[in-house]
PDB file of N, CA and C in Angstrom:
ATOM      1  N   UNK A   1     235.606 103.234-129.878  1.00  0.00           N
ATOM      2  CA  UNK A   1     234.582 103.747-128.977  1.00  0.00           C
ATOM      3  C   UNK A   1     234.722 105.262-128.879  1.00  0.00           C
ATOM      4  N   UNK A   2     233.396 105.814-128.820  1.00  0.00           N
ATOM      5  CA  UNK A   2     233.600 107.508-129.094  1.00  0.00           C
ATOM      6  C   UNK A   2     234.117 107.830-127.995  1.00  0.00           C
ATOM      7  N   UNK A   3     234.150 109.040-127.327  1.00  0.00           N
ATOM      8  CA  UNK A   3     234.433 109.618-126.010  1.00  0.00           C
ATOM      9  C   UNK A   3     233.321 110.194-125.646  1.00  0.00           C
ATOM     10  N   UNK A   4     232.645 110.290-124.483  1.00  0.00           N
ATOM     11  CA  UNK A   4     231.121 110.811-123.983  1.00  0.00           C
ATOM     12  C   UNK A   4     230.823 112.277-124.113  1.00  0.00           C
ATOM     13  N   UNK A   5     230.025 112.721-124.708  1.00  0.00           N
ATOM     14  CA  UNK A   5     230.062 114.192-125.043  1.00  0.00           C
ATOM     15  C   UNK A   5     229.622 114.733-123.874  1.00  0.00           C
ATOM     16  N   UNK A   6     229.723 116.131-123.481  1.00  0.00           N
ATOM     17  CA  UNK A   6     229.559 116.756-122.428  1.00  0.00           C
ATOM     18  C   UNK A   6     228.027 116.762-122.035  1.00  0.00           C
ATOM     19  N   UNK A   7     227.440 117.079-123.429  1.00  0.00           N
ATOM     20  CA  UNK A   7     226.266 117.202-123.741  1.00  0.00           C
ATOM     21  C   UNK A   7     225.131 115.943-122.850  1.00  0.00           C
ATOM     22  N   UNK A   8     225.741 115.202-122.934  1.00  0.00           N
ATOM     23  CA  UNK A   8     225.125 113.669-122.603  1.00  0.00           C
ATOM     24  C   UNK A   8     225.703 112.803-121.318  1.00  0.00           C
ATOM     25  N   UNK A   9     224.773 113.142-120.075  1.00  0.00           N
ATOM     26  CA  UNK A   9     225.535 112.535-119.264  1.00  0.00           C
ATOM     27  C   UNK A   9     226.663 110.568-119.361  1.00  0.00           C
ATOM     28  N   UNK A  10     227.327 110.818-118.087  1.00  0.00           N
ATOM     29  CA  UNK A  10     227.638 109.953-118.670  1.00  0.00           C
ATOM     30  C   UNK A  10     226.790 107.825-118.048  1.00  0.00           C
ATOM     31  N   UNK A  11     225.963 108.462-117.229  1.00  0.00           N
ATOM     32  CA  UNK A  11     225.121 107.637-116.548  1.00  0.00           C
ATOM     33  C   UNK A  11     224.180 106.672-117.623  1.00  0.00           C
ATOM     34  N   UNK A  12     223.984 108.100-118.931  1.00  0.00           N
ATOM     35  CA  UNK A  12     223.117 107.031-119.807  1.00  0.00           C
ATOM     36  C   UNK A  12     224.014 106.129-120.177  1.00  0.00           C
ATOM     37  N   UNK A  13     225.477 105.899-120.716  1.00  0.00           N
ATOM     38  CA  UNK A  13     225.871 105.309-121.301  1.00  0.00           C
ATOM     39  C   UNK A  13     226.251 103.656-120.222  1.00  0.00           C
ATOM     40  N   UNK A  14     225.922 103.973-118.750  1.00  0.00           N
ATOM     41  CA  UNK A  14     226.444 102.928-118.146  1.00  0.00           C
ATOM     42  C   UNK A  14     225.434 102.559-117.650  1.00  0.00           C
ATOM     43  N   UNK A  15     223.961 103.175-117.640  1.00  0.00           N
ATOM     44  CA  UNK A  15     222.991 102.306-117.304  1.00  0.00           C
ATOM     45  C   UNK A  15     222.804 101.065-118.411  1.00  0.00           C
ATOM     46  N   UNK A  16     222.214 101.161-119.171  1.00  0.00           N
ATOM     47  CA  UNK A  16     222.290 100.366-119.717  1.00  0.00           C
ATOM     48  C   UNK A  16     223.264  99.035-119.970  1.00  0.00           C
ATOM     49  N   UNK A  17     224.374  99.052-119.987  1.00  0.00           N
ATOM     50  CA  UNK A  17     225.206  98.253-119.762  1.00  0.00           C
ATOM     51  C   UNK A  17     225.000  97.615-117.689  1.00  0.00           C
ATOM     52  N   UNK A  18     224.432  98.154-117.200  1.00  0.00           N
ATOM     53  CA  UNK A  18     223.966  97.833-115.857  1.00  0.00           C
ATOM     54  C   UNK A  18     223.243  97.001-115.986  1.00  0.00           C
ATOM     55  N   UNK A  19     222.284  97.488-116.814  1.00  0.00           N
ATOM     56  CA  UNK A  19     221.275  96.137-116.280  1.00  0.00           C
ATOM     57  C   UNK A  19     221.117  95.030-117.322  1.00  0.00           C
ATOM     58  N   UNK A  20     222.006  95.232-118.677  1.00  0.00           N
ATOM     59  CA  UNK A  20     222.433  93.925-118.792  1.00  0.00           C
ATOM     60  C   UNK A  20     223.037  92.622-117.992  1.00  0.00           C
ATOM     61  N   UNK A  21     223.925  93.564-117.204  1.00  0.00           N
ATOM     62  CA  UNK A  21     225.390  92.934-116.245  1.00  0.00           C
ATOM     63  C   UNK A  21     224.717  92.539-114.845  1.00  0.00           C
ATOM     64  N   UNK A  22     223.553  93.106-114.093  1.00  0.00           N
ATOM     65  CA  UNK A  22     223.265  92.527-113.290  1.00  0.00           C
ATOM     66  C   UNK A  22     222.519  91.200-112.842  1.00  0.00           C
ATOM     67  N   UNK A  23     221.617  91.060-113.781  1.00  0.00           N
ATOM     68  CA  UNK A  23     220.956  89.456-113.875  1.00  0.00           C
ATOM     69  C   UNK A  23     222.304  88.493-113.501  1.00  0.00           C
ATOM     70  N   UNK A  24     223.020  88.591-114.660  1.00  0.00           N
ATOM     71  CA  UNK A  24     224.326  87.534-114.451  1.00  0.00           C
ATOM     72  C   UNK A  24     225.118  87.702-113.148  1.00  0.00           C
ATOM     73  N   UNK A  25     225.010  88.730-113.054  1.00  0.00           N
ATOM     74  CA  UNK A  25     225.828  88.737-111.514  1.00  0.00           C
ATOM     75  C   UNK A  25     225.040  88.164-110.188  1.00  0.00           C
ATOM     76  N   UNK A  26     223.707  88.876-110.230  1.00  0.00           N
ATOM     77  CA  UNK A  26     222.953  87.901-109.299  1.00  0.00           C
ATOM     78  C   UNK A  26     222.791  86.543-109.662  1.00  0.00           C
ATOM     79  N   UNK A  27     222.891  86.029-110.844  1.00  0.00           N
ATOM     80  CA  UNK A  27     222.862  84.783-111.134  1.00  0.00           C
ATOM     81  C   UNK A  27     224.176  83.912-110.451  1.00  0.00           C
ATOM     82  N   UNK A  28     225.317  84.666-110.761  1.00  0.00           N
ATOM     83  CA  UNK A  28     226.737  84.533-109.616  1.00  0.00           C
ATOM     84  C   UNK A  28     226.933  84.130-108.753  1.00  0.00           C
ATOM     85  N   UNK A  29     225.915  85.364-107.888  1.00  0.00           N
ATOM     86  CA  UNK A  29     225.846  85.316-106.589  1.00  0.00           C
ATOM     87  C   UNK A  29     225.218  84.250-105.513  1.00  0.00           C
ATOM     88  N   UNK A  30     223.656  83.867-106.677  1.00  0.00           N
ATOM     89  CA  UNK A  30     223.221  83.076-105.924  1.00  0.00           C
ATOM     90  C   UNK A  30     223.929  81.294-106.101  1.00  0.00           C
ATOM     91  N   UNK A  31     224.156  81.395-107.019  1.00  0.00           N
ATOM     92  CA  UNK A  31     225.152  79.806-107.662  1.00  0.00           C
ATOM     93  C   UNK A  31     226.031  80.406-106.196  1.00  0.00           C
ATOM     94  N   UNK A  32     226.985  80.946-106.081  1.00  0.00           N
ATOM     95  CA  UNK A  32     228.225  80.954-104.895  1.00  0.00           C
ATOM     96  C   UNK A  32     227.668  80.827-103.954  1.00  0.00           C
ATOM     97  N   UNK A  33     226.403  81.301-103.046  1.00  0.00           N
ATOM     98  CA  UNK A  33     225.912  81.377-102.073  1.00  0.00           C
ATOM     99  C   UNK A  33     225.329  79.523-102.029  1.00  0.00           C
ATOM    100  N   UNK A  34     224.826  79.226-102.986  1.00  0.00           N
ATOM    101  CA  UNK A  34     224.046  77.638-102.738  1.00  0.00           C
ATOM    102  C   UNK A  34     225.670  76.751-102.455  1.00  0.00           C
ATOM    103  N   UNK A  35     226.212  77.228-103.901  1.00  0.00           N
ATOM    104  CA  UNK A  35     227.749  76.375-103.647  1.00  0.00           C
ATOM    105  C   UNK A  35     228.402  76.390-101.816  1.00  0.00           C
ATOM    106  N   UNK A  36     228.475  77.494-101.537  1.00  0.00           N
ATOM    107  CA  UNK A  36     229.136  77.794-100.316  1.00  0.00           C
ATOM    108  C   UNK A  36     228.129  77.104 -99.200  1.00  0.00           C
ATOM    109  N   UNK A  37     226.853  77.463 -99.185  1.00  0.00           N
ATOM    110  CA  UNK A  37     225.977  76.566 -98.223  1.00  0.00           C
ATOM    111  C   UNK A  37     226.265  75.212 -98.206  1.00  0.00           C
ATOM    112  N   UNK A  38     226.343  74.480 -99.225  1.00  0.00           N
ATOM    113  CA  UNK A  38     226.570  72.703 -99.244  1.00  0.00           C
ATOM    114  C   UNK A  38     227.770  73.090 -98.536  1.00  0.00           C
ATOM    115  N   UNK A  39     228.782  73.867 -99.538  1.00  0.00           N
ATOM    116  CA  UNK A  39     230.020  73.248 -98.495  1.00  0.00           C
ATOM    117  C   UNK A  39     230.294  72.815 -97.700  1.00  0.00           C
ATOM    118  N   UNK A  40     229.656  74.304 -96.994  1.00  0.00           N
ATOM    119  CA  UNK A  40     229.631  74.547 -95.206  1.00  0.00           C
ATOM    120  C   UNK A  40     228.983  73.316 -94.303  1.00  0.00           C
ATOM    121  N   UNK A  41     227.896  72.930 -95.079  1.00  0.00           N
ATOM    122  CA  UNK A  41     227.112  72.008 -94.479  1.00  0.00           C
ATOM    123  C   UNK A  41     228.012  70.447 -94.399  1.00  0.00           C
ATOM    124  N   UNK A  42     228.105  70.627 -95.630  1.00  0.00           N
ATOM    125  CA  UNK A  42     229.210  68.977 -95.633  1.00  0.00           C
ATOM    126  C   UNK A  42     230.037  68.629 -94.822  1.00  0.00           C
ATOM    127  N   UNK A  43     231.176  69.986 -95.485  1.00  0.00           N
ATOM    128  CA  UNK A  43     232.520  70.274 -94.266  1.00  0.00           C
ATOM    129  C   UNK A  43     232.015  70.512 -92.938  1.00  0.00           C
TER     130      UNK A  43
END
């Protein structure tokens, strides 16, 4: 992996990798949140 040139912030290189990574994480989130609701409800 190169090192980020000065030239080029370094935001472009982690947006993108952002909004790959967030779908799945809200996807995460909401699976834990339904999981945790039954729980709660059961228990």
């Amino acid at each position: 992996m190169t090192p980020p040139t000065t030239s080029r912030p370094l935001a472009y290189d982690i947006a993108p990798a952002a909004t790959l990574e967030w779908p799945r994480l809200a996807r995460l989130l909401a699976a834990a949140a339904v999981i945790g609701a039954i729980i709660g409800s059961v228990g």
